[in-house]
N, C-alpha and C. Protein backbone atom coordinates (compact mmCIF):
# COMPACT_ATOMS: atom_id res chain seq x y z
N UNK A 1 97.69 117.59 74.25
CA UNK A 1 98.70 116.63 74.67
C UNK A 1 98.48 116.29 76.13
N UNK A 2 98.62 114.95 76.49
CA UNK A 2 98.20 114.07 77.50
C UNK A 2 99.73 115.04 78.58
N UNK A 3 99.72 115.67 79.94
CA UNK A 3 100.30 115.54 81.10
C UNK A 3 100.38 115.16 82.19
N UNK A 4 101.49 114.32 82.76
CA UNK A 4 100.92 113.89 84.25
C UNK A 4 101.54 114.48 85.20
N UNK A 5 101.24 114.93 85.87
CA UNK A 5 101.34 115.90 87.13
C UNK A 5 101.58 114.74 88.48
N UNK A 6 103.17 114.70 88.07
CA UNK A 6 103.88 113.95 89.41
C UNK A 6 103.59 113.74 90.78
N UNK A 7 102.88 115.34 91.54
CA UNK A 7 102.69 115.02 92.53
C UNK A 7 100.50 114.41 92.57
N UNK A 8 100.12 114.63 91.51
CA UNK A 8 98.91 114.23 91.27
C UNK A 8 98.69 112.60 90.68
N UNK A 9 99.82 112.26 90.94
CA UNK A 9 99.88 110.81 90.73
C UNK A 9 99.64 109.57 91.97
N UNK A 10 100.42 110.02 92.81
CA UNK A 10 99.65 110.28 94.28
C UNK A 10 100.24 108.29 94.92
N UNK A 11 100.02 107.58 93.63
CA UNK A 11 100.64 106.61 94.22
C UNK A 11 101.72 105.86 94.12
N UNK A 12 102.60 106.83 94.79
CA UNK A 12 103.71 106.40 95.45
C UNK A 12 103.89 106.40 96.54
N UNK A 13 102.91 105.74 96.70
CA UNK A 13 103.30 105.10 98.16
C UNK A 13 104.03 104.27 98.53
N UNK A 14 105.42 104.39 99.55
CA UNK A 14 106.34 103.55 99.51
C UNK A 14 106.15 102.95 101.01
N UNK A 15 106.67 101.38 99.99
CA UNK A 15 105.42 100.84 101.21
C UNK A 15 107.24 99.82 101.28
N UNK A 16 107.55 99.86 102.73
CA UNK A 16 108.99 99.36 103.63
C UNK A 16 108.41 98.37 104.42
N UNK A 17 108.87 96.94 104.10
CA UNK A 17 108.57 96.15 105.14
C UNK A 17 110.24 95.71 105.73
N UNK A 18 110.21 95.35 106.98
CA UNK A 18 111.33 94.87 107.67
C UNK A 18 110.44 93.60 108.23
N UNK A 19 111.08 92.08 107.88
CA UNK A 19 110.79 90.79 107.76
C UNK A 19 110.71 90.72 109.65
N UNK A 20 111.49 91.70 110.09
CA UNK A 20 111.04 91.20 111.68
C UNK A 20 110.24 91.67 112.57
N UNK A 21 109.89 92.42 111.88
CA UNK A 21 108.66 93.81 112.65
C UNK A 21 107.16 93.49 111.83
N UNK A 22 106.27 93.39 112.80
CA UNK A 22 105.12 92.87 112.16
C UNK A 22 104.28 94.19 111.60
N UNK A 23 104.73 95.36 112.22
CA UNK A 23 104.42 96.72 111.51
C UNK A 23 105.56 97.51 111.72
N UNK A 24 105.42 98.97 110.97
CA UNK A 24 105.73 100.02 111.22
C UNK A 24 105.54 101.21 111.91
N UNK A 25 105.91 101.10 113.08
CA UNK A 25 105.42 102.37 113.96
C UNK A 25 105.43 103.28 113.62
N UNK A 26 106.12 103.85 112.91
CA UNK A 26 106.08 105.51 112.28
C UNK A 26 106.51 105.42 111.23
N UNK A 27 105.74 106.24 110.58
CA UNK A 27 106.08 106.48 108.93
C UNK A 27 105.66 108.49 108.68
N UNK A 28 107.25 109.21 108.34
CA UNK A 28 106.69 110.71 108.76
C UNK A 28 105.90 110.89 107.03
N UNK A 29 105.49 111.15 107.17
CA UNK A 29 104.78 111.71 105.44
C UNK A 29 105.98 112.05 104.50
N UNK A 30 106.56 111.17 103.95
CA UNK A 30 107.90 111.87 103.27
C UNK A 30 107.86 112.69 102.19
N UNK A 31 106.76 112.47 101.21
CA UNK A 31 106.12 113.68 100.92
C UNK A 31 106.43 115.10 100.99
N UNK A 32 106.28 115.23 102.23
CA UNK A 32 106.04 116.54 103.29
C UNK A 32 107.89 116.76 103.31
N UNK A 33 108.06 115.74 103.90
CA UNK A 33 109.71 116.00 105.04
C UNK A 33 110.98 115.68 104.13
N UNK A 34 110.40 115.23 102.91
CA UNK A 34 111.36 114.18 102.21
C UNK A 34 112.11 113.12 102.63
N UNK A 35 111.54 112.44 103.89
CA UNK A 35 112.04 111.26 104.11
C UNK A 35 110.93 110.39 105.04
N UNK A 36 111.09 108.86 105.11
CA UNK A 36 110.54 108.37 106.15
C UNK A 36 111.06 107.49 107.19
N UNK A 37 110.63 106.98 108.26
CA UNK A 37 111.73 106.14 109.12
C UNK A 37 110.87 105.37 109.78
N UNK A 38 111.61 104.10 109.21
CA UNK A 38 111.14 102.87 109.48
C UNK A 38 111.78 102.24 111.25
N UNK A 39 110.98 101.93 112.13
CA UNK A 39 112.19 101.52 113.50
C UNK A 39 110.98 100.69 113.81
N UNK A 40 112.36 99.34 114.39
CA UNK A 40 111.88 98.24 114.83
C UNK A 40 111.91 98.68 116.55
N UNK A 41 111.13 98.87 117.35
CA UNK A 41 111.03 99.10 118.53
C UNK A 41 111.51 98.18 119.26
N UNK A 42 111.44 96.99 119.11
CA UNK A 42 112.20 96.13 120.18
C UNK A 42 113.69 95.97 120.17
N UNK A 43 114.36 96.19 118.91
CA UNK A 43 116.00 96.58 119.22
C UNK A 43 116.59 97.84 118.99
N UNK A 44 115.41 98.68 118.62
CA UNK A 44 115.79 99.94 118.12
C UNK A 44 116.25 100.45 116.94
N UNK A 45 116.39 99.50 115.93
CA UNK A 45 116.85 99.48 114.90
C UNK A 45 116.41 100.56 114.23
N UNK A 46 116.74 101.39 113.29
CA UNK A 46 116.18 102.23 112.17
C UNK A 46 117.10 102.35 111.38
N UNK A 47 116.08 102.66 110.38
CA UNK A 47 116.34 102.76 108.98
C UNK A 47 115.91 104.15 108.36
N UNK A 48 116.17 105.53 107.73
CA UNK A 48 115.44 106.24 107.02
C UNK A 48 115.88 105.86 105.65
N UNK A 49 114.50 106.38 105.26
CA UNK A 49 114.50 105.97 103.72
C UNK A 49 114.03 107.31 103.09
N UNK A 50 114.20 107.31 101.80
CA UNK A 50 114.27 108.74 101.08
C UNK A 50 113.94 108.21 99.55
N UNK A 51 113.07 109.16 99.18
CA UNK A 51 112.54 108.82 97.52
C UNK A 51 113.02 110.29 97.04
N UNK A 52 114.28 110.10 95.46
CA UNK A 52 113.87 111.40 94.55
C UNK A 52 113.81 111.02 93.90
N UNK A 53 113.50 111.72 92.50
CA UNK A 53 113.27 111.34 91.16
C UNK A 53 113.15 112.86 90.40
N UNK A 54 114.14 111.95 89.33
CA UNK A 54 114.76 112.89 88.64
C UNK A 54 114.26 112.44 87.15
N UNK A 55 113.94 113.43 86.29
CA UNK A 55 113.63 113.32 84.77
C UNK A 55 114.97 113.62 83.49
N UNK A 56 114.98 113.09 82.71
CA UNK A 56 116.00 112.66 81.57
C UNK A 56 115.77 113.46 80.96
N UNK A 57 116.30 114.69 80.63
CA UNK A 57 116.61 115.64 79.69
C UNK A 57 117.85 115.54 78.75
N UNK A 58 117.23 115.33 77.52
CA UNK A 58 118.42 115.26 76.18
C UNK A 58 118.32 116.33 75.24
N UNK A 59 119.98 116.73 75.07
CA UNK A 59 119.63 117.61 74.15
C UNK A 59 121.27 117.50 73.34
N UNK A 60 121.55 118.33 72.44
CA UNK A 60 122.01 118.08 71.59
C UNK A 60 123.23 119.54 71.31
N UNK A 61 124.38 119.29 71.19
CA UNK A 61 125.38 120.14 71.24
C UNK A 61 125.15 121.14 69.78
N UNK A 62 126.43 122.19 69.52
CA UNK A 62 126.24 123.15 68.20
C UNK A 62 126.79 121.93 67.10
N UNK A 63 127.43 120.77 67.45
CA UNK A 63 127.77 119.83 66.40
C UNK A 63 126.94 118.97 66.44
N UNK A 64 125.31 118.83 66.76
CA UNK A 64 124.80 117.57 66.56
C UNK A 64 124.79 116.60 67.38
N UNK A 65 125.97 116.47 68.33
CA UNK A 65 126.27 115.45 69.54
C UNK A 65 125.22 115.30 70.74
N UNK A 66 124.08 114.01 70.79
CA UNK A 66 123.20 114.30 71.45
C UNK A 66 123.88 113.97 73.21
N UNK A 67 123.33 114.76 74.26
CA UNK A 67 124.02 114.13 75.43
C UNK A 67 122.68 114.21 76.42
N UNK A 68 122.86 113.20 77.51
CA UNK A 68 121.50 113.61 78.22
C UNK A 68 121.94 113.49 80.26
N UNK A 69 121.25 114.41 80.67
CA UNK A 69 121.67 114.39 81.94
C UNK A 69 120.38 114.26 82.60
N UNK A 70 120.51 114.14 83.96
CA UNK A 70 119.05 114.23 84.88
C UNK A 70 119.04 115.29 85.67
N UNK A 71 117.66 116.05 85.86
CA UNK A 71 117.30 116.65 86.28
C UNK A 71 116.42 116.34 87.64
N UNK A 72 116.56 117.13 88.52
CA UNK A 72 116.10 116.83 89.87
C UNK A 72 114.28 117.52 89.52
N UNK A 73 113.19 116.54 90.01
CA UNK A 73 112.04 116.94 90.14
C UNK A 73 111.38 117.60 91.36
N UNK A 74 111.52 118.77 91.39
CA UNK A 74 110.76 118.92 93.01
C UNK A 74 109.48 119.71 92.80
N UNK A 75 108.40 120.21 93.60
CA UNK A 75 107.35 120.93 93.43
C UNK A 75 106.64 120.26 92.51
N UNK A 76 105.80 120.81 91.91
CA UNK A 76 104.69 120.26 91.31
C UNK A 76 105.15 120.73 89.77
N UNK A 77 105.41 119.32 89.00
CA UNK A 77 106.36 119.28 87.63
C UNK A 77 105.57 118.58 86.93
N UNK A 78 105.29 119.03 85.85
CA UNK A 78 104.86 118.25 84.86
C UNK A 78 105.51 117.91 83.62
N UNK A 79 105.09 116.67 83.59
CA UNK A 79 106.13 115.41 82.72
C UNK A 79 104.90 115.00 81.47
N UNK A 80 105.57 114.49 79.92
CA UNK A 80 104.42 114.36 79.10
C UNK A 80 104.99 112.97 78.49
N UNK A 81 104.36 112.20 77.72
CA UNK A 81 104.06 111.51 77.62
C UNK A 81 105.45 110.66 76.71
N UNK A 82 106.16 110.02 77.35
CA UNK A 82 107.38 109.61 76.63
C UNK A 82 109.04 110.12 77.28
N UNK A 83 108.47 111.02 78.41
CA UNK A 83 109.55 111.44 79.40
C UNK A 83 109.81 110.07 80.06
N UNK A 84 111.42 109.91 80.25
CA UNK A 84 111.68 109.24 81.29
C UNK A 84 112.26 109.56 82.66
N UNK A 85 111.71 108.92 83.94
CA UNK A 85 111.82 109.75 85.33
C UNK A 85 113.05 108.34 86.12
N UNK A 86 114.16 109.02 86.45
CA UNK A 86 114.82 108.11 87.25
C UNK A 86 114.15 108.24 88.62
N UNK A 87 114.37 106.96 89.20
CA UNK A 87 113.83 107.17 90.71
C UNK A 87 114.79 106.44 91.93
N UNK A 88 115.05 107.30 92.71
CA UNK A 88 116.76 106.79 93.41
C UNK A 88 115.83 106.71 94.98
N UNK A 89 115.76 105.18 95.43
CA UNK A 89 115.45 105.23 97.34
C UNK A 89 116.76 104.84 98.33
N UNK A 90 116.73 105.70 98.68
CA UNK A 90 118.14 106.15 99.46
C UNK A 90 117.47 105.45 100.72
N UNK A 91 118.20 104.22 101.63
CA UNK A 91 117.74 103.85 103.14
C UNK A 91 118.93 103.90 103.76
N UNK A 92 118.84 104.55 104.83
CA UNK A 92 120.37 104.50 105.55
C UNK A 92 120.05 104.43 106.98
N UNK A 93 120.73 103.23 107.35
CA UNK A 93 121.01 102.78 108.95
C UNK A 93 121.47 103.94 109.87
N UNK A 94 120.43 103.96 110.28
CA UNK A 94 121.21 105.08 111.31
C UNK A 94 121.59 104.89 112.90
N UNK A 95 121.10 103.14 112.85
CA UNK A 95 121.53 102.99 113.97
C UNK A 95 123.12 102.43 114.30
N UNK A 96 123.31 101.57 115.73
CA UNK A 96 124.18 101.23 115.74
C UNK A 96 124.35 99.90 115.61
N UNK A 97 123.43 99.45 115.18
CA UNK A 97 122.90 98.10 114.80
C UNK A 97 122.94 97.49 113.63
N UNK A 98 123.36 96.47 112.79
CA UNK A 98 123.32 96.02 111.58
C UNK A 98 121.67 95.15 111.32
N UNK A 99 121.22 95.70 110.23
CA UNK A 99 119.28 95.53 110.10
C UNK A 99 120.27 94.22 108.72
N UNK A 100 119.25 93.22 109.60
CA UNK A 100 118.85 92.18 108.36
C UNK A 100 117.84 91.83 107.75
N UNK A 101 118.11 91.21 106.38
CA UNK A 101 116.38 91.09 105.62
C UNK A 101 115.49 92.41 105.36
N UNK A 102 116.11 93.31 105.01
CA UNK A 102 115.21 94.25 104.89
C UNK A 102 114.43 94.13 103.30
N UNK A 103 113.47 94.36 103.27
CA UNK A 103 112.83 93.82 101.93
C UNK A 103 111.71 95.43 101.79
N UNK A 104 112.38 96.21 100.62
CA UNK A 104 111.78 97.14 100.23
C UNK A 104 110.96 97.12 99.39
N UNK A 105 109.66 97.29 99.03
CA UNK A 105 108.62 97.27 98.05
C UNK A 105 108.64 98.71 97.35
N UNK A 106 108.48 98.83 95.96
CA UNK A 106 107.90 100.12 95.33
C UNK A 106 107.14 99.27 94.04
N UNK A 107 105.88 100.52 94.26
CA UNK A 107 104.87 100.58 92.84
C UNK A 107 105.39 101.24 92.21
N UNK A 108 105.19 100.52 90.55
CA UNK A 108 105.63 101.78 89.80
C UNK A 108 103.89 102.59 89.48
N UNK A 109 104.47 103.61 89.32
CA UNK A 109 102.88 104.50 89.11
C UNK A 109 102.11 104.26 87.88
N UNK A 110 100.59 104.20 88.07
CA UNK A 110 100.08 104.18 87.40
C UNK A 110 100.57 105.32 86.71
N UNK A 111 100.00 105.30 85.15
CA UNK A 111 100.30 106.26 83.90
C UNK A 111 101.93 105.59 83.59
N UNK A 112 102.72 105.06 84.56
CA UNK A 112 103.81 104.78 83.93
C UNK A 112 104.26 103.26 83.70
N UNK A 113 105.47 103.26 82.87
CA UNK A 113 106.11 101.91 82.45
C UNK A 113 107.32 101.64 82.87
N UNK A 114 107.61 100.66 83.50
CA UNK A 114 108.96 100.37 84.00
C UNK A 114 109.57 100.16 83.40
N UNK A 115 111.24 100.46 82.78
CA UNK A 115 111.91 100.43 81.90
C UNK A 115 112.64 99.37 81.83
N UNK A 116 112.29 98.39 81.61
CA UNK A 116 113.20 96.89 81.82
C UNK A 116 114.72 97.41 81.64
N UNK A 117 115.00 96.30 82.51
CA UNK A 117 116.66 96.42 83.27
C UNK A 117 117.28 97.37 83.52
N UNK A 118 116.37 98.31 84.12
CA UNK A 118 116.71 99.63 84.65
C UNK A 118 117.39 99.49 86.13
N UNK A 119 116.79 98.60 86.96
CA UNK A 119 116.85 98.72 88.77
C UNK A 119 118.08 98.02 88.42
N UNK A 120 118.75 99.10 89.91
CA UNK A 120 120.41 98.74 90.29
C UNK A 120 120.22 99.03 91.60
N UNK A 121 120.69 98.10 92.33
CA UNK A 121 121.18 98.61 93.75
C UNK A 121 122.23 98.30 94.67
N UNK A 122 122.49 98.93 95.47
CA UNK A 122 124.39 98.38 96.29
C UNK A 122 123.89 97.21 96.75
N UNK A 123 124.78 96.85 98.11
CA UNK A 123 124.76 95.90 98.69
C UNK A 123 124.14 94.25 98.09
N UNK A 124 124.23 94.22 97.11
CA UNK A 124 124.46 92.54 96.54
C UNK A 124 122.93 92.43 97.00
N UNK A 125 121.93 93.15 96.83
CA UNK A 125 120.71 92.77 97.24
C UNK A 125 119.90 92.29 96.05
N UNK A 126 118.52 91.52 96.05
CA UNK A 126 118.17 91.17 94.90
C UNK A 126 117.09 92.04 94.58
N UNK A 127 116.76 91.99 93.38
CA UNK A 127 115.45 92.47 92.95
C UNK A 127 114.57 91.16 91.99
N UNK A 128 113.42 91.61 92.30
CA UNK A 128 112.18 90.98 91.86
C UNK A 128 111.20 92.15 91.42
N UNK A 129 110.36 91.42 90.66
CA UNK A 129 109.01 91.85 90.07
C UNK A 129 107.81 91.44 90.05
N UNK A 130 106.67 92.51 90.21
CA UNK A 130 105.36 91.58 90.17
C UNK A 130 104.84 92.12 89.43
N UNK A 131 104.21 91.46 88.49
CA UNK A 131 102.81 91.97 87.34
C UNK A 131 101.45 91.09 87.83
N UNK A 132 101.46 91.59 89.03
CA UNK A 132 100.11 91.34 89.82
C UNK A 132 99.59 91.84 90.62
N UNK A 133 100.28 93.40 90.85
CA UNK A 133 99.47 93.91 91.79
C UNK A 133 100.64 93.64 93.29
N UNK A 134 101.59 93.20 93.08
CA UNK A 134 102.22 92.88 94.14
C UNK A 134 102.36 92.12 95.17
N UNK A 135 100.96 90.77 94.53
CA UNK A 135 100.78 89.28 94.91
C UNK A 135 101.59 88.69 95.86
N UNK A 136 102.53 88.69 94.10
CA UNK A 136 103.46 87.87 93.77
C UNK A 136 104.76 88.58 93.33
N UNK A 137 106.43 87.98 94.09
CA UNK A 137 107.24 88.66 92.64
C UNK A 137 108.61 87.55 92.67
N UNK A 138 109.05 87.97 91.27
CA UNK A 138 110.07 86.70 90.96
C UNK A 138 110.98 87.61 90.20
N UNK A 139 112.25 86.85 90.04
CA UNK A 139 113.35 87.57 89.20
C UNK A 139 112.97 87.95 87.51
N UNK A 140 112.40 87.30 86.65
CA UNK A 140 111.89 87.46 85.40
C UNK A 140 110.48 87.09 85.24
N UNK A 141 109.69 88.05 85.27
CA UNK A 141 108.19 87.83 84.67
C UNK A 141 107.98 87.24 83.61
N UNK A 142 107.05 86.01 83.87
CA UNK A 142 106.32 85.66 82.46
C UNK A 142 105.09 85.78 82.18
N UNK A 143 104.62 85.35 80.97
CA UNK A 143 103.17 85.29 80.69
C UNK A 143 102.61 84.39 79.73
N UNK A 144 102.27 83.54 79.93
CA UNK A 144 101.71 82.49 79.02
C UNK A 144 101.07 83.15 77.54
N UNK A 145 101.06 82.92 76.46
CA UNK A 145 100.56 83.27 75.20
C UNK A 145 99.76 82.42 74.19
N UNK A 146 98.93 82.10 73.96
CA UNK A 146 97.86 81.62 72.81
C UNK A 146 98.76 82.03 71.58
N UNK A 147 99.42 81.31 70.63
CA UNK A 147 99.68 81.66 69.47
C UNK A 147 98.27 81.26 68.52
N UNK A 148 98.49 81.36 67.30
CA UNK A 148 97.33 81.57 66.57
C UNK A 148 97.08 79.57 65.96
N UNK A 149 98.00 79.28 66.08
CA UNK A 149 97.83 78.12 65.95
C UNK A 149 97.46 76.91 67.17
N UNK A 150 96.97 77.80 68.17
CA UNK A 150 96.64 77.40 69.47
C UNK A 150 97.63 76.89 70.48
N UNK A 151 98.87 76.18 70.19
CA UNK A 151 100.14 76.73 71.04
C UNK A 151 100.00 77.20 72.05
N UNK A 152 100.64 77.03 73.37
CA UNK A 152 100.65 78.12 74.22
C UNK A 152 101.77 78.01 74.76
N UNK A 153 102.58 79.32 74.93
CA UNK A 153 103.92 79.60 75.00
C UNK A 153 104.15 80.26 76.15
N UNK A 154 105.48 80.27 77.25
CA UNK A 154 105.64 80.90 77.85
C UNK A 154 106.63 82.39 77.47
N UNK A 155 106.44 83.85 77.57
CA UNK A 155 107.44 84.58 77.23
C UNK A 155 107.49 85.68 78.28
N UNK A 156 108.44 86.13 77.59
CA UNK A 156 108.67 87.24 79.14
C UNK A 156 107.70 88.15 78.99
N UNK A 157 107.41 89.01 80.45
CA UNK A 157 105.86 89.88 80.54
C UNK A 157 106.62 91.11 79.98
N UNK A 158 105.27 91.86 79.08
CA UNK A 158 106.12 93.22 78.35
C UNK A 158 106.33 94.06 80.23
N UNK A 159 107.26 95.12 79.26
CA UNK A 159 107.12 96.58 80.54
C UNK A 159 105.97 96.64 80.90
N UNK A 160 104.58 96.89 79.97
CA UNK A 160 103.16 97.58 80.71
C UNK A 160 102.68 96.86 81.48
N UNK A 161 103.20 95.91 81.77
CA UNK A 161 102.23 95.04 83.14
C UNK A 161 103.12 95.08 84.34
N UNK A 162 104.63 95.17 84.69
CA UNK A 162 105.11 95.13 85.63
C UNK A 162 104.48 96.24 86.60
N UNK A 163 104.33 95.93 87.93
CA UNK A 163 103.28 96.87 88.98
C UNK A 163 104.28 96.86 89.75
N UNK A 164 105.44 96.32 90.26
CA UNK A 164 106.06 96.45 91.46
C UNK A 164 107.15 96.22 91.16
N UNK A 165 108.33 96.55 92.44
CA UNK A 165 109.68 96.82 92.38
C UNK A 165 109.72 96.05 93.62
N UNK A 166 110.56 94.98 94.13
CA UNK A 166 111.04 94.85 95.30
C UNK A 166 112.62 94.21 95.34
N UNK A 167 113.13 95.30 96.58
CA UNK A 167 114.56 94.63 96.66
C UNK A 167 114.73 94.08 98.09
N UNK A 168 115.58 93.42 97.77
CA UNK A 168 115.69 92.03 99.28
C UNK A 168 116.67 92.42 99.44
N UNK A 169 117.19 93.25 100.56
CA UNK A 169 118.91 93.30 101.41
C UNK A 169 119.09 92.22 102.34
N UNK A 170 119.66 91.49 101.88
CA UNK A 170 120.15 90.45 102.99
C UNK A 170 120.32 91.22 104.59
N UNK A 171 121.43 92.31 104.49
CA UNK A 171 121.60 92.90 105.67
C UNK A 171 122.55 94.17 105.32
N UNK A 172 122.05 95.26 106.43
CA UNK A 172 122.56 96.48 105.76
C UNK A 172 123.31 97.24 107.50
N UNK A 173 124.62 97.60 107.25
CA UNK A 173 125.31 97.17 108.20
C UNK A 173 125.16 98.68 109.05
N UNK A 174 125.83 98.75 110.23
CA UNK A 174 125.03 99.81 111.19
C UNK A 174 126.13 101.09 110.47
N UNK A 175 124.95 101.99 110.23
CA UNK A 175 125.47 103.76 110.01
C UNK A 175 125.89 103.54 108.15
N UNK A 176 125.22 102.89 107.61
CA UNK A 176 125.58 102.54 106.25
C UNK A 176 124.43 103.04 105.49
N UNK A 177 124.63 103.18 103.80
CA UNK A 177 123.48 103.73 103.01
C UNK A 177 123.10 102.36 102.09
N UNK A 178 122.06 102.15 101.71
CA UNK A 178 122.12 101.36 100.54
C UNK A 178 121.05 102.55 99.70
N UNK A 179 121.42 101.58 98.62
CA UNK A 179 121.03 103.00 97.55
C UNK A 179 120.17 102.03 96.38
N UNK A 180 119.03 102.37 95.39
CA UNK A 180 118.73 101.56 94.48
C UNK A 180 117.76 102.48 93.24
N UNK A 181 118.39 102.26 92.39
CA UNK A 181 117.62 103.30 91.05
C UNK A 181 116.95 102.44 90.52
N UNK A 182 116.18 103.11 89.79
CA UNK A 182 114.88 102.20 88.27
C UNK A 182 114.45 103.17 87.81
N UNK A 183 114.37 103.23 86.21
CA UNK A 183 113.49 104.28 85.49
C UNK A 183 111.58 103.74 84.91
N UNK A 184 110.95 104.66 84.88
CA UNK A 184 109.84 104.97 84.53
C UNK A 184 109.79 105.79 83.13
N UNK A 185 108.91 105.09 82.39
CA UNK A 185 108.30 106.13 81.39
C UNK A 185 106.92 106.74 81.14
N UNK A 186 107.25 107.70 81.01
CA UNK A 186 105.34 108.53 81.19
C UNK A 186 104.66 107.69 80.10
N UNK A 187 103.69 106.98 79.82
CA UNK A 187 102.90 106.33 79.10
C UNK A 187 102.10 107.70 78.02
């Protein structure tokens, strides 16, 4: 049986852009620290941001009643093929400053599938998708189709091609959290 070894997956790399900073001066290995921090040096602004992810364990009472809760993933966990992994990025202002436009990117990992209409997040922010590598992203993916009668149709892109997650905060106000989940399935 096929396992993927979470921290041997390796790319999750969470990649934070702020629309007014042409880079990121520091990024601590969050990895390592469990967090990273994004700061715009010319107003001082920051942001830390935080990745966990938690796996869906179901199981089933002495009457049959199935119920399922999440479990926190830490250390080196292995997940098999049909597990689903919630994934929660916690960014919180820590300045005294209100950050606008912050526009967060996540890959979903190779070996996995994004669970359509999974991503939720506070602050009235939007989400988009790219099934390109992270090109491109728009509110509903499509994909053109060849029917057999030569036709060609537009329909929505399955789960296995979506590659990216991005949410757009308009503005996230000073000493505040925004918060945003999406599930994965181990392929």
């Amino acid at each position: 049986m096929n396992c993927v070894s979470i921290a041997g997956i390796g790319a999750f790399a969470l990649i934070t852009t702020v629309p007014f900073v042409s880079q990121i001066p520091g990024v601590a290995s969050f990895w390592q620290s469990g967090s990273a921090v994004a700061q715009n040096i010319k107003t001082q602004g920051q942001i830390q941001l935080r990745l966990e992810a938690e796996k869906q364990v179901v199981s089933k009472d002495q009457q049959g009643k199935q119920s399922q809760k999440w479990e926190p993933l830490k250390g080196q966990v292995m997940v098999r093929p049909g597990d689903i992994l919630r994934y929660t990025l916690i960014g919180e202002n820590k300045s005294d400053r209100q950050l606008k436009n912050l526009t967060l990117n996540q890959p979903i990992p190779q070996g996995m599938l994004y669970v359509l209409k999974s991503a939720n997040i506070t602050n009235n922010a939007q989400i988009t998708y790219s099934i390109d590598g992270g090109r491109s992203f728009v509110e509903n993916p499509t994909i053109k189709v060849t029917l057999p009668n030569g036709k060609v149709e537009t329909k929505p892109a399955p789960a296995s091609i979506y590659t990216h997650i991005r949410l757009l905060v308009p503005s996230v106000a000073a000493k505040t959290i925004v918060k945003a989940t999406y599930q994965t399935q181990v392929r």
